[in-house]
Protein backbone atom coordinates (compact mmCIF):
# COMPACT_ATOMS: atom_id res chain seq x y z
CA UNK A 1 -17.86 -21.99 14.41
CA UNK A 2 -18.57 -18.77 12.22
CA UNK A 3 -15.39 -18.42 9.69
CA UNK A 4 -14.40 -14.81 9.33
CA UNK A 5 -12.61 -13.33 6.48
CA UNK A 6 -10.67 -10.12 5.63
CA UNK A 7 -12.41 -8.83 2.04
CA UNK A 8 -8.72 -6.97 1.99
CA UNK A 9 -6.66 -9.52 1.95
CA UNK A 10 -8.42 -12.84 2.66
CA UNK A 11 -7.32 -13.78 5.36
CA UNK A 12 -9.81 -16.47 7.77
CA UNK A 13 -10.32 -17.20 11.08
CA UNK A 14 -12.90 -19.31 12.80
CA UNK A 15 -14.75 -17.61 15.75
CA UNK A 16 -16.98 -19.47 18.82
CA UNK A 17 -20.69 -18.15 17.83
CA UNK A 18 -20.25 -16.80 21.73
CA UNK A 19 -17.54 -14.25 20.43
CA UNK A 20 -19.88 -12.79 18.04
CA UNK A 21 -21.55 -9.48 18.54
CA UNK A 22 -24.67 -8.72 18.55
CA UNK A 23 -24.34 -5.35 16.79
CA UNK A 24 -21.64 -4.62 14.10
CA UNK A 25 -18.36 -3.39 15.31
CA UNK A 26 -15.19 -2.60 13.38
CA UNK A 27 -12.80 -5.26 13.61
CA UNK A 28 -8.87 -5.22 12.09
CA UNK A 29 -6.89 -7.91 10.48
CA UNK A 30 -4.33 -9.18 12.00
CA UNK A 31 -2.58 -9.85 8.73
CA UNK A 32 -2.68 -6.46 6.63
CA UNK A 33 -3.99 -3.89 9.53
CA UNK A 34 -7.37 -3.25 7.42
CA UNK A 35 -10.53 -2.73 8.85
CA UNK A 36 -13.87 -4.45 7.91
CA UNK A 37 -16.98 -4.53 9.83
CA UNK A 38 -18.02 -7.56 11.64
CA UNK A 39 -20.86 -9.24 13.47
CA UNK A 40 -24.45 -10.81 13.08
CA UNK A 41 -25.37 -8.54 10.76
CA UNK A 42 -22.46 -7.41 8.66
CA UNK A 43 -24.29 -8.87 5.46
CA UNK A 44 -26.11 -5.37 5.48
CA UNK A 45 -23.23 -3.13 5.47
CA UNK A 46 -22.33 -1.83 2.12
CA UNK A 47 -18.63 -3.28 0.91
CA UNK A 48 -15.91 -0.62 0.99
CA UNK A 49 -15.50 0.98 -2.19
CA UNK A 50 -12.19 -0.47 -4.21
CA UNK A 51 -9.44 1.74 -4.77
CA UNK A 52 -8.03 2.00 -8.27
CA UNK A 53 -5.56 3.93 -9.03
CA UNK A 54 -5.01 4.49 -12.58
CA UNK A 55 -1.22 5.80 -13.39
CA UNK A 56 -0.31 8.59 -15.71
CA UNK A 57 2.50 8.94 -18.71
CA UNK A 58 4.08 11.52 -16.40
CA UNK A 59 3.86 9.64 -13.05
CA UNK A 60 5.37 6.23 -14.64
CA UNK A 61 7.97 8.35 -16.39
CA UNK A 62 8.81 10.00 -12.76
CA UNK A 63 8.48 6.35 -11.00
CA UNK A 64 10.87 5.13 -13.51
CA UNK A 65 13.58 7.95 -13.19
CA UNK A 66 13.54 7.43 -9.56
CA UNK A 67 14.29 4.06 -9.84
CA UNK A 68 17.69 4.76 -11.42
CA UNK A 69 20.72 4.37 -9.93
CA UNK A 70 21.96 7.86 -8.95
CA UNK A 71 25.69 8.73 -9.55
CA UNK A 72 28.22 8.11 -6.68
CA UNK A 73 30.15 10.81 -5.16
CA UNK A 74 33.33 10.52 -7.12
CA UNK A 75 31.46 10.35 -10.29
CA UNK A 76 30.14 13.74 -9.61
CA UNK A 77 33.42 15.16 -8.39
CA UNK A 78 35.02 14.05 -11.48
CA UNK A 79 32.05 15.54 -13.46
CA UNK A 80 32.47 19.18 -11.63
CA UNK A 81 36.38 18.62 -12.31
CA UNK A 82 35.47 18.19 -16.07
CA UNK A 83 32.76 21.39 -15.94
CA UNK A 84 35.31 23.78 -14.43
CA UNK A 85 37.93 22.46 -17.38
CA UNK A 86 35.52 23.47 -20.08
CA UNK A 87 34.81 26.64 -18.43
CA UNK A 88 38.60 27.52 -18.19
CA UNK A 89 39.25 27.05 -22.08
């Protein structure tokens, strides 16, 4: 039995020797939907580049102000109530 592992997420399976191709195909995980190449010789294929994503000030400032709670409806209504006030004196 040939083991075969997802470099994406690690996840195994065993395979017959039969089931293996002779050429290298694309294959997907079952677990994360990734795909990887696969077969006898899948040593020679180059690994797929890592991604790395490096976050900005600005972008964790915007993450972070989207995950606030945003005001409920009455909370606004009384805030327009309280604008239109102020306007009137």
């Amino acid at each position: 039995m040939l083991t075969v592992s997802c470099p994406h997420c690690g996840f195994a399976k065993e395979v017959p020797p039969d089931k293996v191709p002779a050429g290298v195909v694309k294959v997907t995980c079952p677990s994360c939907k990734e795909s990887f190449p696969f077969g006898r010789n899948a040593a020679d294929m180059p690994e797929p580049p890592e991604e790395t994503t490096e976050v900005t000030a600005s972008e964790q400032a915007l993450s972070e102000a989207a995950a606030l709670p945003k005001a409920g409806f009455w909370i606004r209504v009384v805030a327009s109530l309280v604008d239109g006030v102020v306007l009137l004196v």
